[in-house]
C-alpha atoms as a PDB file:
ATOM      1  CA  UNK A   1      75.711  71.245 172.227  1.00  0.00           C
ATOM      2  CA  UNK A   2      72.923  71.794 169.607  1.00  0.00           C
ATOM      3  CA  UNK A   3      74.831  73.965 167.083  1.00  0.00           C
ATOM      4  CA  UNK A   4      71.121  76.198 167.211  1.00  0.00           C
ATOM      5  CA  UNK A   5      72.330  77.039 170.370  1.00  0.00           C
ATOM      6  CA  UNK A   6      74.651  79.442 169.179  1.00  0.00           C
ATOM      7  CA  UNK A   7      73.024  82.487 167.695  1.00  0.00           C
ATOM      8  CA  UNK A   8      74.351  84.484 164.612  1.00  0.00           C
ATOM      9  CA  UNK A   9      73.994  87.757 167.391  1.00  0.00           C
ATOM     10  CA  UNK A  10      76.643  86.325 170.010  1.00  0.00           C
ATOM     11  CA  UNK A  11      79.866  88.088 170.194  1.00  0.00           C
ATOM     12  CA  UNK A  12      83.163  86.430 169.844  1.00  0.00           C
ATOM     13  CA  UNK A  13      86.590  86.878 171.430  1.00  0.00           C
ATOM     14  CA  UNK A  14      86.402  85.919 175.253  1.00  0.00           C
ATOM     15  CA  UNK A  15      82.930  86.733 176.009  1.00  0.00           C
ATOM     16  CA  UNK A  16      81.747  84.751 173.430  1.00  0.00           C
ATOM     17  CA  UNK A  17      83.820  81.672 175.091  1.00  0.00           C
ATOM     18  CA  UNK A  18      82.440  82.365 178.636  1.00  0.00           C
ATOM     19  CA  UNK A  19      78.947  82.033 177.002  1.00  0.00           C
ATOM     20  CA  UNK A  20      79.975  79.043 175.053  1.00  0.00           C
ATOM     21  CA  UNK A  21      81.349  77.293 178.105  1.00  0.00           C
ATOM     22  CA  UNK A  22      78.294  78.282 180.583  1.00  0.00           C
ATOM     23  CA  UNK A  23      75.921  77.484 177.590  1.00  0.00           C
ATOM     24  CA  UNK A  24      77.798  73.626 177.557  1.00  0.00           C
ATOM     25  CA  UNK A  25      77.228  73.516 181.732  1.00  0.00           C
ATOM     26  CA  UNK A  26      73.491  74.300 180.844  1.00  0.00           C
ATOM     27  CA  UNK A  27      73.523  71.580 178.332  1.00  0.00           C
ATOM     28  CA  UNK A  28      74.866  68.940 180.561  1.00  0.00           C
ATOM     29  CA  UNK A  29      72.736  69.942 183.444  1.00  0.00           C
ATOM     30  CA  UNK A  30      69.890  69.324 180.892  1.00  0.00           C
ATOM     31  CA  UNK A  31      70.727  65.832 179.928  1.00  0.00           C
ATOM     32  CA  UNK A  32      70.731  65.520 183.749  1.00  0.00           C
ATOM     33  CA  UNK A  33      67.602  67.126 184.565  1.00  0.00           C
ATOM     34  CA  UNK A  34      65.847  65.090 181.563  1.00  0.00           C
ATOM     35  CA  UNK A  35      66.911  61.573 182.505  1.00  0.00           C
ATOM     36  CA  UNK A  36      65.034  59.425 184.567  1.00  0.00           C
ATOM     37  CA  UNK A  37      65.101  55.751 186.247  1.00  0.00           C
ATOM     38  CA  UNK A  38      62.711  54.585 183.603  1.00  0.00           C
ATOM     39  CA  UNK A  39      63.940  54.495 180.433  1.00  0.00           C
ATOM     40  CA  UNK A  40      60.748  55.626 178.932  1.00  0.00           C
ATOM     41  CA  UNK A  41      60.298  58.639 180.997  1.00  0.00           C
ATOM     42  CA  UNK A  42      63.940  59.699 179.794  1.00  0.00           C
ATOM     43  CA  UNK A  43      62.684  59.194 175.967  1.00  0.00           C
ATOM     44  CA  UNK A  44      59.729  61.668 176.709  1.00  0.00           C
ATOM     45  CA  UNK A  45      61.479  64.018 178.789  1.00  0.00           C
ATOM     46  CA  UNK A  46      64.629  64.536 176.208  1.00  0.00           C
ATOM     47  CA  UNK A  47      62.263  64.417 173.225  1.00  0.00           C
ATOM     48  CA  UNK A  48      62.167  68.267 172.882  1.00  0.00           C
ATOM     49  CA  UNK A  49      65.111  68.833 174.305  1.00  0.00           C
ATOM     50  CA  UNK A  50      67.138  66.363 171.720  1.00  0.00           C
ATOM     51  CA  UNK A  51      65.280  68.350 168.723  1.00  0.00           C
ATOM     52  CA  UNK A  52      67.568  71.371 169.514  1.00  0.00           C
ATOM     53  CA  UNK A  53      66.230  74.750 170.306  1.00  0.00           C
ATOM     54  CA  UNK A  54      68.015  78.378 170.483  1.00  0.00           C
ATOM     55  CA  UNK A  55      68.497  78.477 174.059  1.00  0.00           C
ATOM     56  CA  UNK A  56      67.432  81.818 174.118  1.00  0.00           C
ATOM     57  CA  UNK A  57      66.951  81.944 177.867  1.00  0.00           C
ATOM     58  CA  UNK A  58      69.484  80.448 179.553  1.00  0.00           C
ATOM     59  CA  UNK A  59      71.898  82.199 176.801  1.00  0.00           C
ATOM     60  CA  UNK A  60      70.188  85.730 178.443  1.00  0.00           C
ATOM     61  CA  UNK A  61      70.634  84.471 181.957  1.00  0.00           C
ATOM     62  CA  UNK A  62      74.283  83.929 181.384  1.00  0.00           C
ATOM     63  CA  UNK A  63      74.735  86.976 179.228  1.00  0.00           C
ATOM     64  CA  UNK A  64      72.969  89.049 182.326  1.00  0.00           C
ATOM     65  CA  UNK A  65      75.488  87.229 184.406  1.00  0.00           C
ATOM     66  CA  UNK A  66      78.676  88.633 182.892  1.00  0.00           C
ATOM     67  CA  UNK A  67      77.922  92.482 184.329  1.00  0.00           C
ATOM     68  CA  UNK A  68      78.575  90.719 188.011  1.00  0.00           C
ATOM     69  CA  UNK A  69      80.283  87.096 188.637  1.00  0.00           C
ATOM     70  CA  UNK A  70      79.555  84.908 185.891  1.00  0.00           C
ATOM     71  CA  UNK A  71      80.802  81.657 187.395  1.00  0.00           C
ATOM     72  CA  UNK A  72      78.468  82.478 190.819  1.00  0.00           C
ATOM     73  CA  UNK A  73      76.772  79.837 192.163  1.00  0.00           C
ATOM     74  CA  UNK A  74      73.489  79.348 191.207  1.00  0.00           C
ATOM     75  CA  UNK A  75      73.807  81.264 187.956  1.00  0.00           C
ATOM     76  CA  UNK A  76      73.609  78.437 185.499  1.00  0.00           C
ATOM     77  CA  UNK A  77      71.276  76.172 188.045  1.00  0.00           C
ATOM     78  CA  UNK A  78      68.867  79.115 187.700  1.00  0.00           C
ATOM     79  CA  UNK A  79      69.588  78.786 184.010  1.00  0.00           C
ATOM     80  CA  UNK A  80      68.535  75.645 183.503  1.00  0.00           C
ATOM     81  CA  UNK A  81      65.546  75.944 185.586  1.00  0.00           C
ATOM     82  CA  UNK A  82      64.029  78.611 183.608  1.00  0.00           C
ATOM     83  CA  UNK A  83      64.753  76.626 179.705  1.00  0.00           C
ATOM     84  CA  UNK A  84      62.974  73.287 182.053  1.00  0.00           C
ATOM     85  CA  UNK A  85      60.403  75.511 182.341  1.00  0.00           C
ATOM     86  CA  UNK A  86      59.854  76.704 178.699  1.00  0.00           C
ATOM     87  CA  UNK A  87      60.737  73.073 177.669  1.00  0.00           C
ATOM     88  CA  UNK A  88      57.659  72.004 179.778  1.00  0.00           C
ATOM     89  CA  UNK A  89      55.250  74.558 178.195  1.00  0.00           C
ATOM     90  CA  UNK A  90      55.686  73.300 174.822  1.00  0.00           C
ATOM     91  CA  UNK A  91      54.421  70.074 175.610  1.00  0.00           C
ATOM     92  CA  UNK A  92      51.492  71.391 176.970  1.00  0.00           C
ATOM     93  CA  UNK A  93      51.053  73.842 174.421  1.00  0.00           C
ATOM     94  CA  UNK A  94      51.147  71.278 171.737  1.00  0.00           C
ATOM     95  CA  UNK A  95      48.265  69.402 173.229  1.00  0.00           C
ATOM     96  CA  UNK A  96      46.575  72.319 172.786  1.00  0.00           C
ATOM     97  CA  UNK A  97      47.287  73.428 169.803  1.00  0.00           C
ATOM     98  CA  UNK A  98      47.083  69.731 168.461  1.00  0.00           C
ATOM     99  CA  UNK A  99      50.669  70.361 166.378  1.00  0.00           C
ATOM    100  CA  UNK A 100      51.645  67.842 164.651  1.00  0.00           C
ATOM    101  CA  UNK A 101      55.087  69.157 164.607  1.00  0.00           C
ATOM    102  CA  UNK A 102      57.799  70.767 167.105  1.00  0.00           C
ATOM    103  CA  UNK A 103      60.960  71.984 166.080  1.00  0.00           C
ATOM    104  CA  UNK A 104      61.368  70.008 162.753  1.00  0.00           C
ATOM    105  CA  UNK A 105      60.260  66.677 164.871  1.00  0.00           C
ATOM    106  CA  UNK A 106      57.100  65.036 165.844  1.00  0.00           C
ATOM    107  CA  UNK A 107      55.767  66.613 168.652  1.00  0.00           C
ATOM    108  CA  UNK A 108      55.252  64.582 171.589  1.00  0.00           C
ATOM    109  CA  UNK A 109      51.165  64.759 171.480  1.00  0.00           C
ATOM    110  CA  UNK A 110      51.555  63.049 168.183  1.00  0.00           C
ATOM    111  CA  UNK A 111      54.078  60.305 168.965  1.00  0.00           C
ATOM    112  CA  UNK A 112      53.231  59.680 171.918  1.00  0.00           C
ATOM    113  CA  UNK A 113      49.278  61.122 172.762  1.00  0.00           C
ATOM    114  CA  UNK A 114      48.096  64.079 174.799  1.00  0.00           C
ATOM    115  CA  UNK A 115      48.150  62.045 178.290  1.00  0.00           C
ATOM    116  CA  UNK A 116      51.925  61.273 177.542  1.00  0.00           C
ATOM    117  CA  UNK A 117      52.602  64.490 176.391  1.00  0.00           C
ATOM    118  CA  UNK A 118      50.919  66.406 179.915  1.00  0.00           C
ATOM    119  CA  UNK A 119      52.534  64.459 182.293  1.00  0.00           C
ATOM    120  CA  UNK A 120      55.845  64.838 180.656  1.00  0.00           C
ATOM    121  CA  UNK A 121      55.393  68.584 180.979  1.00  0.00           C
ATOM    122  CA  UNK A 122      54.633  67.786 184.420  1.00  0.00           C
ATOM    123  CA  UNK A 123      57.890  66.065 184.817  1.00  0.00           C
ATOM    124  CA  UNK A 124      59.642  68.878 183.932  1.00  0.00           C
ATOM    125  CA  UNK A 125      58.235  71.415 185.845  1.00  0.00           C
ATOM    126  CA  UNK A 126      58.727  68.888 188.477  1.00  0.00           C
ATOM    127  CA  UNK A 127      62.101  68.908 187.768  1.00  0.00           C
ATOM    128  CA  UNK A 128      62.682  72.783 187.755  1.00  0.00           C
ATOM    129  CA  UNK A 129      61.080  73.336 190.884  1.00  0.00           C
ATOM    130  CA  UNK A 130      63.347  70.257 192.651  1.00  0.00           C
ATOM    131  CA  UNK A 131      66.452  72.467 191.408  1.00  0.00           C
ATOM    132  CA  UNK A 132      64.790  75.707 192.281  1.00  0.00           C
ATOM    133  CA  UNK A 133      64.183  74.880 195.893  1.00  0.00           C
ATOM    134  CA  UNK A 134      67.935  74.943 196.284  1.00  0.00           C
ATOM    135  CA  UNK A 135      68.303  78.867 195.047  1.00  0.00           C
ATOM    136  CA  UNK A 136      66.352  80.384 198.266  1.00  0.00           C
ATOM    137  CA  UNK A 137      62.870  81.460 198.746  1.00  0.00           C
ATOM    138  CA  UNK A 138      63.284  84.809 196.835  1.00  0.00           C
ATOM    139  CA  UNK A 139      63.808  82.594 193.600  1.00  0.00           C
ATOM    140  CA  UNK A 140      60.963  79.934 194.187  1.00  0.00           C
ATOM    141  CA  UNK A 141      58.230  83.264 194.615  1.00  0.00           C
ATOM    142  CA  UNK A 142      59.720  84.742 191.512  1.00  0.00           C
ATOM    143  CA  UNK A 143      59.018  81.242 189.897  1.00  0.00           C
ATOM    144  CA  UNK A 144      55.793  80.996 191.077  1.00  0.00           C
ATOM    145  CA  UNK A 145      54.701  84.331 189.908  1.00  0.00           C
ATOM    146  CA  UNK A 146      56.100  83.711 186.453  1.00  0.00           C
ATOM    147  CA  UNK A 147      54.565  80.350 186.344  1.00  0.00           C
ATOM    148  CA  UNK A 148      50.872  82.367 187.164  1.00  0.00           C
ATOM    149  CA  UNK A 149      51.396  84.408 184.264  1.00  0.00           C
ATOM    150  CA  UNK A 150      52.404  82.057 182.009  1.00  0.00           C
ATOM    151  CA  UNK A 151      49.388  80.143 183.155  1.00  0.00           C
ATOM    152  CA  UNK A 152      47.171  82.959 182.853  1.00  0.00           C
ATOM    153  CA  UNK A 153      48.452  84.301 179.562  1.00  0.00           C
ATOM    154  CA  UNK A 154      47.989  80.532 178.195  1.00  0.00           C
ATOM    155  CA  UNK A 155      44.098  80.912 179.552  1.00  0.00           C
ATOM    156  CA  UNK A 156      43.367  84.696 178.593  1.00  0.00           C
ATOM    157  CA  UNK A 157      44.622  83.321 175.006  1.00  0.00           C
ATOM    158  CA  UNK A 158      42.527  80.234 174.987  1.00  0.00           C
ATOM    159  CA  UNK A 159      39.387  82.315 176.451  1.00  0.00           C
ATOM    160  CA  UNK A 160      40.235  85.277 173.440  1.00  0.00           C
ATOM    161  CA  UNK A 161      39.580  89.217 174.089  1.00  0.00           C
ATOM    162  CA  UNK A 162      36.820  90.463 177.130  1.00  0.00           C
ATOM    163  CA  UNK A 163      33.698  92.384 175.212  1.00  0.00           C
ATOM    164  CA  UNK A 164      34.832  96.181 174.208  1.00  0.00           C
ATOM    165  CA  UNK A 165      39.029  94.478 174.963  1.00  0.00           C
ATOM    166  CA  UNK A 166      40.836  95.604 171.759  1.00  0.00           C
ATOM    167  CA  UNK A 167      41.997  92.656 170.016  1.00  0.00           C
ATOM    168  CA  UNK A 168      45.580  94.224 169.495  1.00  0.00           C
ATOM    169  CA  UNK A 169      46.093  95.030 173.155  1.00  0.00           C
ATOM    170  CA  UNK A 170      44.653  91.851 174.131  1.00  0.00           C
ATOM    171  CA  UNK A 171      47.139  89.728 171.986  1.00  0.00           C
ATOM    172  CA  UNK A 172      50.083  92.071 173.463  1.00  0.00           C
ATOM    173  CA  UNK A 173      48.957  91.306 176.628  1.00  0.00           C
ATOM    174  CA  UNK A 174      49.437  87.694 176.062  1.00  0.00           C
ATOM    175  CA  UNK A 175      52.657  87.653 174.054  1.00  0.00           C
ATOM    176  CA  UNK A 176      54.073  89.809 177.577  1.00  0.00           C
ATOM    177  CA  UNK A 177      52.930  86.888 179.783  1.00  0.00           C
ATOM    178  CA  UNK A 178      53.400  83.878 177.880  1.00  0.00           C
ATOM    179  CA  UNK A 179      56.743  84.887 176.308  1.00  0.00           C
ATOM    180  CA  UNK A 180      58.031  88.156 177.896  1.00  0.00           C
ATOM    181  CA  UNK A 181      57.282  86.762 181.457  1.00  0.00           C
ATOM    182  CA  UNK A 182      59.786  83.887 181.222  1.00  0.00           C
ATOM    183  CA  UNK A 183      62.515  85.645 179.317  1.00  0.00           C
ATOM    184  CA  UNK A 184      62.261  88.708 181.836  1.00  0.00           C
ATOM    185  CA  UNK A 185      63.242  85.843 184.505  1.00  0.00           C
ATOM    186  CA  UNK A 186      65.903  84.569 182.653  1.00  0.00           C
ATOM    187  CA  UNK A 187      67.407  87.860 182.759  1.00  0.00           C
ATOM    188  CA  UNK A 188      66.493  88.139 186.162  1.00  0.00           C
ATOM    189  CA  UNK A 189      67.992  85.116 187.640  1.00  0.00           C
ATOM    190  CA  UNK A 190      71.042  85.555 186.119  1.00  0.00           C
ATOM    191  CA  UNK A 191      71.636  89.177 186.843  1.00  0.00           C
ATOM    192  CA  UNK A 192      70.573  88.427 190.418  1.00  0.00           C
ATOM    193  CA  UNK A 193      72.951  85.323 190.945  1.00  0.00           C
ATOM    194  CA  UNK A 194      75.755  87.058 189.533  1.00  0.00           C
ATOM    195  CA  UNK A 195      75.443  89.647 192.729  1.00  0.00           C
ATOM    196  CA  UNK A 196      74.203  92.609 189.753  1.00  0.00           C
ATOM    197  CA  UNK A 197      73.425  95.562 191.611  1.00  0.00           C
ATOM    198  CA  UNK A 198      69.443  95.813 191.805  1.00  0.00           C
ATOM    199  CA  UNK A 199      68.802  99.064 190.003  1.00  0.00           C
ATOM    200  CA  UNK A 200      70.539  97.155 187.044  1.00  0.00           C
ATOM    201  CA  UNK A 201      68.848  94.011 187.597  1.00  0.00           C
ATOM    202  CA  UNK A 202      65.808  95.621 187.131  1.00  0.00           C
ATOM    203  CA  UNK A 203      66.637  97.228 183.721  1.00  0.00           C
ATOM    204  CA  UNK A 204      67.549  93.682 182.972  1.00  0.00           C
ATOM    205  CA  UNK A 205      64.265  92.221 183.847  1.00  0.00           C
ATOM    206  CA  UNK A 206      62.408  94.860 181.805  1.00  0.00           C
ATOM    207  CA  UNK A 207      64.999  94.067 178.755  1.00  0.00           C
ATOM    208  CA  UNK A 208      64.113  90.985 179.085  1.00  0.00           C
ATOM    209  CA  UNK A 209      60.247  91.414 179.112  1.00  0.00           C
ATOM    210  CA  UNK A 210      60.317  93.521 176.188  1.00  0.00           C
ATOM    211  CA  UNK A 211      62.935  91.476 173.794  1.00  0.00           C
ATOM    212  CA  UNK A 212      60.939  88.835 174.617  1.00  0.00           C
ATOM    213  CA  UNK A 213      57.517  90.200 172.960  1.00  0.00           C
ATOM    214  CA  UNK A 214      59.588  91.480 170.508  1.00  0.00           C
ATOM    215  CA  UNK A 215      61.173  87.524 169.798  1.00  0.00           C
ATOM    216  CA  UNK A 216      57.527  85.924 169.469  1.00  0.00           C
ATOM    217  CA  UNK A 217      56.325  89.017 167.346  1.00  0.00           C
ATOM    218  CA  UNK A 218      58.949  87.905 165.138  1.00  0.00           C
ATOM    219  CA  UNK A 219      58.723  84.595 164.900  1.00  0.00           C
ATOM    220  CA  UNK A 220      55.075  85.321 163.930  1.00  0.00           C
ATOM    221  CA  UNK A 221      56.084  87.464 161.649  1.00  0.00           C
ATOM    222  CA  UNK A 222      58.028  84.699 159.873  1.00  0.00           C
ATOM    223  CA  UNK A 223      55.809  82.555 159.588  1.00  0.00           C
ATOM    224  CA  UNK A 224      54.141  84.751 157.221  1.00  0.00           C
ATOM    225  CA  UNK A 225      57.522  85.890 155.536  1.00  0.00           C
ATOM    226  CA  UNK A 226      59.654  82.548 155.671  1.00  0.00           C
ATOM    227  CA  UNK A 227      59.455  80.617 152.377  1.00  0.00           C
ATOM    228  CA  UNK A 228      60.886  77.328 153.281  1.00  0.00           C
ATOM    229  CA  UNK A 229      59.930  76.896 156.833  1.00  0.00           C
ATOM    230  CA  UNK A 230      63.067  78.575 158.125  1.00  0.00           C
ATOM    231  CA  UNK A 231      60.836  79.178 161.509  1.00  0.00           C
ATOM    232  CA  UNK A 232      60.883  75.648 162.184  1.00  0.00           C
ATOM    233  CA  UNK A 233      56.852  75.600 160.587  1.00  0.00           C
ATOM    234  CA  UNK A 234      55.417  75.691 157.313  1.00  0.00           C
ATOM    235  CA  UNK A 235      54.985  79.327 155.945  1.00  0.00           C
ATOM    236  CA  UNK A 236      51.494  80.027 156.941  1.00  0.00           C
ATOM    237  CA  UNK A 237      50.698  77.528 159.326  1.00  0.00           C
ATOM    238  CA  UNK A 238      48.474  80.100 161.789  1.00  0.00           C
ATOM    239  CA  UNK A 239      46.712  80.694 158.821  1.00  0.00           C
ATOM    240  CA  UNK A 240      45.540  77.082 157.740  1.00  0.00           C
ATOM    241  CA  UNK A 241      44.900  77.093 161.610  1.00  0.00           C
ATOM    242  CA  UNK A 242      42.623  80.231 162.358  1.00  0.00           C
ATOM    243  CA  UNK A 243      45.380  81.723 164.886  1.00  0.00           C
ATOM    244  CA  UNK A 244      44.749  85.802 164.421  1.00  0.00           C
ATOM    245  CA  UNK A 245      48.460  86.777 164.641  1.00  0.00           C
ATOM    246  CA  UNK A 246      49.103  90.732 164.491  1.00  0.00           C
ATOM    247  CA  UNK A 247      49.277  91.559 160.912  1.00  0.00           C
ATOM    248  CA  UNK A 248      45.822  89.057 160.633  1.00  0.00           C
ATOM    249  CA  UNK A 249      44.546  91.838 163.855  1.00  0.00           C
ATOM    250  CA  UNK A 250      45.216  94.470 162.032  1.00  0.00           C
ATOM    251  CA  UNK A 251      43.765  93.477 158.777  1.00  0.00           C
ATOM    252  CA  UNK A 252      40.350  92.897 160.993  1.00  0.00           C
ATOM    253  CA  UNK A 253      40.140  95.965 162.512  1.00  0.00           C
ATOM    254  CA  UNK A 254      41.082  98.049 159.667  1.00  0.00           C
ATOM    255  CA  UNK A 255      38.687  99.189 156.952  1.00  0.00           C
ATOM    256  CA  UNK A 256      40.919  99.450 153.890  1.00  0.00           C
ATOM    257  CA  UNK A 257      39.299  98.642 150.680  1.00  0.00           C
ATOM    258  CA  UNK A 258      42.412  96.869 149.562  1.00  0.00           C
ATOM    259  CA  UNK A 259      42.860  94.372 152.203  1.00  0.00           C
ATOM    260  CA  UNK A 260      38.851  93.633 152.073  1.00  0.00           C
ATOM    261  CA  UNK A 261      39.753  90.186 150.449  1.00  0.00           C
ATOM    262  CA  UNK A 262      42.447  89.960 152.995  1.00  0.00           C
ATOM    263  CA  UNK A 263      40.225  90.553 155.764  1.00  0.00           C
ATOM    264  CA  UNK A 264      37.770  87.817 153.976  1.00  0.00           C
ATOM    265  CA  UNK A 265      40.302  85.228 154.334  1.00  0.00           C
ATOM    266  CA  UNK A 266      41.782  85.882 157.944  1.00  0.00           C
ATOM    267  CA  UNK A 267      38.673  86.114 159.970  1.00  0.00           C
ATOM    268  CA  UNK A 268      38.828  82.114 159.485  1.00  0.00           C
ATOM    269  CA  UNK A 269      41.175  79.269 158.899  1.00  0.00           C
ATOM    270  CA  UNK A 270      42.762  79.051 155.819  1.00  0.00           C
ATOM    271  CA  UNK A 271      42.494  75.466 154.755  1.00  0.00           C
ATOM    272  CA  UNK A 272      41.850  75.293 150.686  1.00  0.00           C
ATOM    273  CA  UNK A 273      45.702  75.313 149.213  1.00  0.00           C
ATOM    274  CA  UNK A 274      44.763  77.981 146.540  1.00  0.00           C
ATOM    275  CA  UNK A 275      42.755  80.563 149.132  1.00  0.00           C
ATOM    276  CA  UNK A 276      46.048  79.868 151.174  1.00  0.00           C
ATOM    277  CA  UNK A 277      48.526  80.619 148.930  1.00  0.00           C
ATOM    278  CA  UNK A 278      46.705  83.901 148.372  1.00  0.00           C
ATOM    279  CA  UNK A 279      46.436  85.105 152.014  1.00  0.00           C
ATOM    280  CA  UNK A 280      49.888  84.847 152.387  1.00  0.00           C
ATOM    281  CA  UNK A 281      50.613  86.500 149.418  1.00  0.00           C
ATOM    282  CA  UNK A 282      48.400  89.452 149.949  1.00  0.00           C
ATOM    283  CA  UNK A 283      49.621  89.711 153.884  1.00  0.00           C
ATOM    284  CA  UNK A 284      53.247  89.724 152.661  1.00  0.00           C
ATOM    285  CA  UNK A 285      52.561  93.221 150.470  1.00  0.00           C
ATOM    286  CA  UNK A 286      49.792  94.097 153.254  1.00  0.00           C
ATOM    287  CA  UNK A 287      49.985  97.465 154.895  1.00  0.00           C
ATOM    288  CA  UNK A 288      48.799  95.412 158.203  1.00  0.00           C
ATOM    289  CA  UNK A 289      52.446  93.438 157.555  1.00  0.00           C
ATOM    290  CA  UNK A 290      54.220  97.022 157.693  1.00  0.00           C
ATOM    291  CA  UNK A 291      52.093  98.082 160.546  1.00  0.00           C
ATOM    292  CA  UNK A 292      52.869  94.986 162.904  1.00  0.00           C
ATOM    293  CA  UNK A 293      56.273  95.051 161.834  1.00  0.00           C
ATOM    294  CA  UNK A 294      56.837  98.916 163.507  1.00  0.00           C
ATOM    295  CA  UNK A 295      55.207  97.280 166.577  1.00  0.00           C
ATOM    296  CA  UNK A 296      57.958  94.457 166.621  1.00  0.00           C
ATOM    297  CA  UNK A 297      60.516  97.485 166.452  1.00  0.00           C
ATOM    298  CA  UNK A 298      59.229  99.427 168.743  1.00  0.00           C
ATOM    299  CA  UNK A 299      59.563  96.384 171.078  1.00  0.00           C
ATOM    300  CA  UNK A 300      63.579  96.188 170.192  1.00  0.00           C
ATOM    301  CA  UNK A 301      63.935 100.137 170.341  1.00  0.00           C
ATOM    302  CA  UNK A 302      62.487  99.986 174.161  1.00  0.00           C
ATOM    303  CA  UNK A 303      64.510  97.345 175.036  1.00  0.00           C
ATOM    304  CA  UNK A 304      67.491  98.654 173.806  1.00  0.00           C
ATOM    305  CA  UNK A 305      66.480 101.897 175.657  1.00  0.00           C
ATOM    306  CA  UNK A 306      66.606  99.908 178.662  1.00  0.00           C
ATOM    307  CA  UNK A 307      70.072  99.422 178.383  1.00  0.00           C
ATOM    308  CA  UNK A 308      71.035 102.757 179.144  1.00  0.00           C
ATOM    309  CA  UNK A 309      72.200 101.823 182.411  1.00  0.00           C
ATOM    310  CA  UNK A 310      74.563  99.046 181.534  1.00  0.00           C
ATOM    311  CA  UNK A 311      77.892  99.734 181.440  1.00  0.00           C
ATOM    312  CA  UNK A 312      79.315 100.413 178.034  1.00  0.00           C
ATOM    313  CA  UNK A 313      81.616  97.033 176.647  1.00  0.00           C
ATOM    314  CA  UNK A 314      80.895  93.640 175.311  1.00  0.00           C
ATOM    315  CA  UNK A 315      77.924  92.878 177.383  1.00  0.00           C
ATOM    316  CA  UNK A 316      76.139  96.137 175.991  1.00  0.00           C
ATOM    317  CA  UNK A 317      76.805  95.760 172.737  1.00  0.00           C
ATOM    318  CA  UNK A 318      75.479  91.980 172.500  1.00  0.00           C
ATOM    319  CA  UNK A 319      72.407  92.915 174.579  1.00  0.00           C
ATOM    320  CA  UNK A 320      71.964  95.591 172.024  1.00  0.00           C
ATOM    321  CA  UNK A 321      73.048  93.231 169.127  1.00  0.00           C
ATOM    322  CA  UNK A 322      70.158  91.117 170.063  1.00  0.00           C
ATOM    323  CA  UNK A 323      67.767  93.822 169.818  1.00  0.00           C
ATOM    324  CA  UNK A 324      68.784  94.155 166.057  1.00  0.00           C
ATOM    325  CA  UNK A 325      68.662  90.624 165.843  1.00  0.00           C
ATOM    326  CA  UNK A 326      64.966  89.925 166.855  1.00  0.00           C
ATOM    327  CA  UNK A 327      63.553  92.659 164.242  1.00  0.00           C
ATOM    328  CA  UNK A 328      65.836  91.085 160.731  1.00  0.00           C
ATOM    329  CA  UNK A 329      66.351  87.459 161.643  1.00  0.00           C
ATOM    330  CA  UNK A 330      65.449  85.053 159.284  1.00  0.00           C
ATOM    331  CA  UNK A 331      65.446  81.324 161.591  1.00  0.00           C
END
């Protein structure tokens, strides 16, 4: 398994092993899930998939898991199913973002063009939904409506805030649907599988909603703060590309005298080297840094409130472990 898989959070001692070995199951039912008939379909499919990745939902799904029967069926099918489904949406975001670059690798829009790249998201999903159909009704309508959010938080992003919509709680908004949606799931599925009671596997699903914000609120965080392209990206790269992240929202909207250069540069993209190098040095000391950086806490602190519930052991304290995780990692 990709040794990304594995992240710095995860406990060791014997719940670390269960997640190890259910992690490895997900990883083989990948491989299977990925390969097709025709070779070239298989080279497309496993593209992303090959390049690594955290994991980070299955790894939830199986972590939910432990508070009931781990080893349940349809716990790691459900797994899988939900990392298909995040596999398949960065193909298609790609395309739309034009990136040149996914997880350290050529993205498949650029090796391969945007038709190539669409219809192997389409595979995927394709995929998911052919395992899905064998984990009950109940699972295929929670699909669905994660799928419509994910949808709609790609188009509400793409269309940008209504008239009189604050920018901030419009860019929330999305990060809950096009992130926190799928991640809630993952918790969801597992929790659900593993026979969880329901009260709990609700507090699961809203964990997982609100780590998940908190996960893409750091990673865009990073790539402000990252100095080698530890986030996979070069530093700066919604910058160069005109993507108003939060710090860049709050710089906007505020009316500070000392981030009025700041505000100069962000309101556009960010292509001249010098100009570049200087937005990202003045967001780095920027108060509008410090301000979306409480946001991304008070993400982890509600998740972790949401915890309260779960009994206390192993499976708390990693839940909880992640929390501190998503607010001072570095990758």
């Amino acid at each position: 398994m990709p040794a990304s898989t594995i992240g710095p959070w995860l406990p060791d001692g014997e719940l670390g092993e269960s997640l190890a070995d259910g992690l490895a199951l997900v990883e083989d039912a990948l491989t299977t899930a990925v390969t097709s008939e025709h070779l070239f379909v298989s080279e497309a499919a496993g593209h992303l998939m090959a390049a690594g990745g955290k994991r980070f939902r299955p790894m939830l799904a199986l972590l939910a898991a432990q508070l009931g029967d781990p080893g349940a069926p349809g716990v790691v099918q459900s797994a899988v199913v939900c990392e298909l489904t995040h596999l398949a949406t960065l193909y298609h975001d790609d395309v739309m973002d034009e990136a040149a670059l996914r997880r350290g690798a050529p993205s498949a829009n650029s090796r391969w063009g945007n038709s190539v790249a669409i219809l192997t998201g389409d595979f995927l999903f394709a995929r998911a939904s052919d395992l899905l159909a064998d984990l009950g009704p109940e699972a295929v309508r929670v699909q669905a409506r994660t799928f419509e959010r994910l949808v709609t938080g790609q188009l509400r992003e793409t269309v940008g805030a209504a008239p009189g919509e604050d920018p901030v709680d419009h860019y929330l908004g999305v990060l809950a649907d096009k992130t926190g949606s799928l991640v809630a799931t993952s918790a969801r599925f597992g929790a659900s599988f593993a026979g969880v009671s329901p009260v709990l596997v609700t507090a699961l699903t809203a964990f997982g909603e609100e780590v998940g914000v908190a996960f893409q609120l750091s990673d865009d965080l990073l790539d402000i703060l990252s100095e080698d392209g530890a986030s996979g990206k070069s530093p700066g790269t919604d910058l160069r590309e005109g993507i108003a992240t939060l710090p860049a929202l709050f710089a906007l909207a505020g009316d500070d005298p000392a981030e009025a250069r700041l505000r100069e540069l962000v309101g556009r993209p960010v292509v001249d080297d010098d100009e570049h190098a200087e937005a990202l040095a003045l967001l780095r000391s920027s108060a509008s840094l410090a301000r979306a950086t409480e946001v991304l806490e008070g993400y982890a602190d509600r998740a972790r409130a949401r915890l309260d519930g779960v009994p206390d052991g192993p499976v708390q304290d990693a839940l909880s472990a992640l929390c501190t995780y998503v607010v001072t990692r570095t990758s």
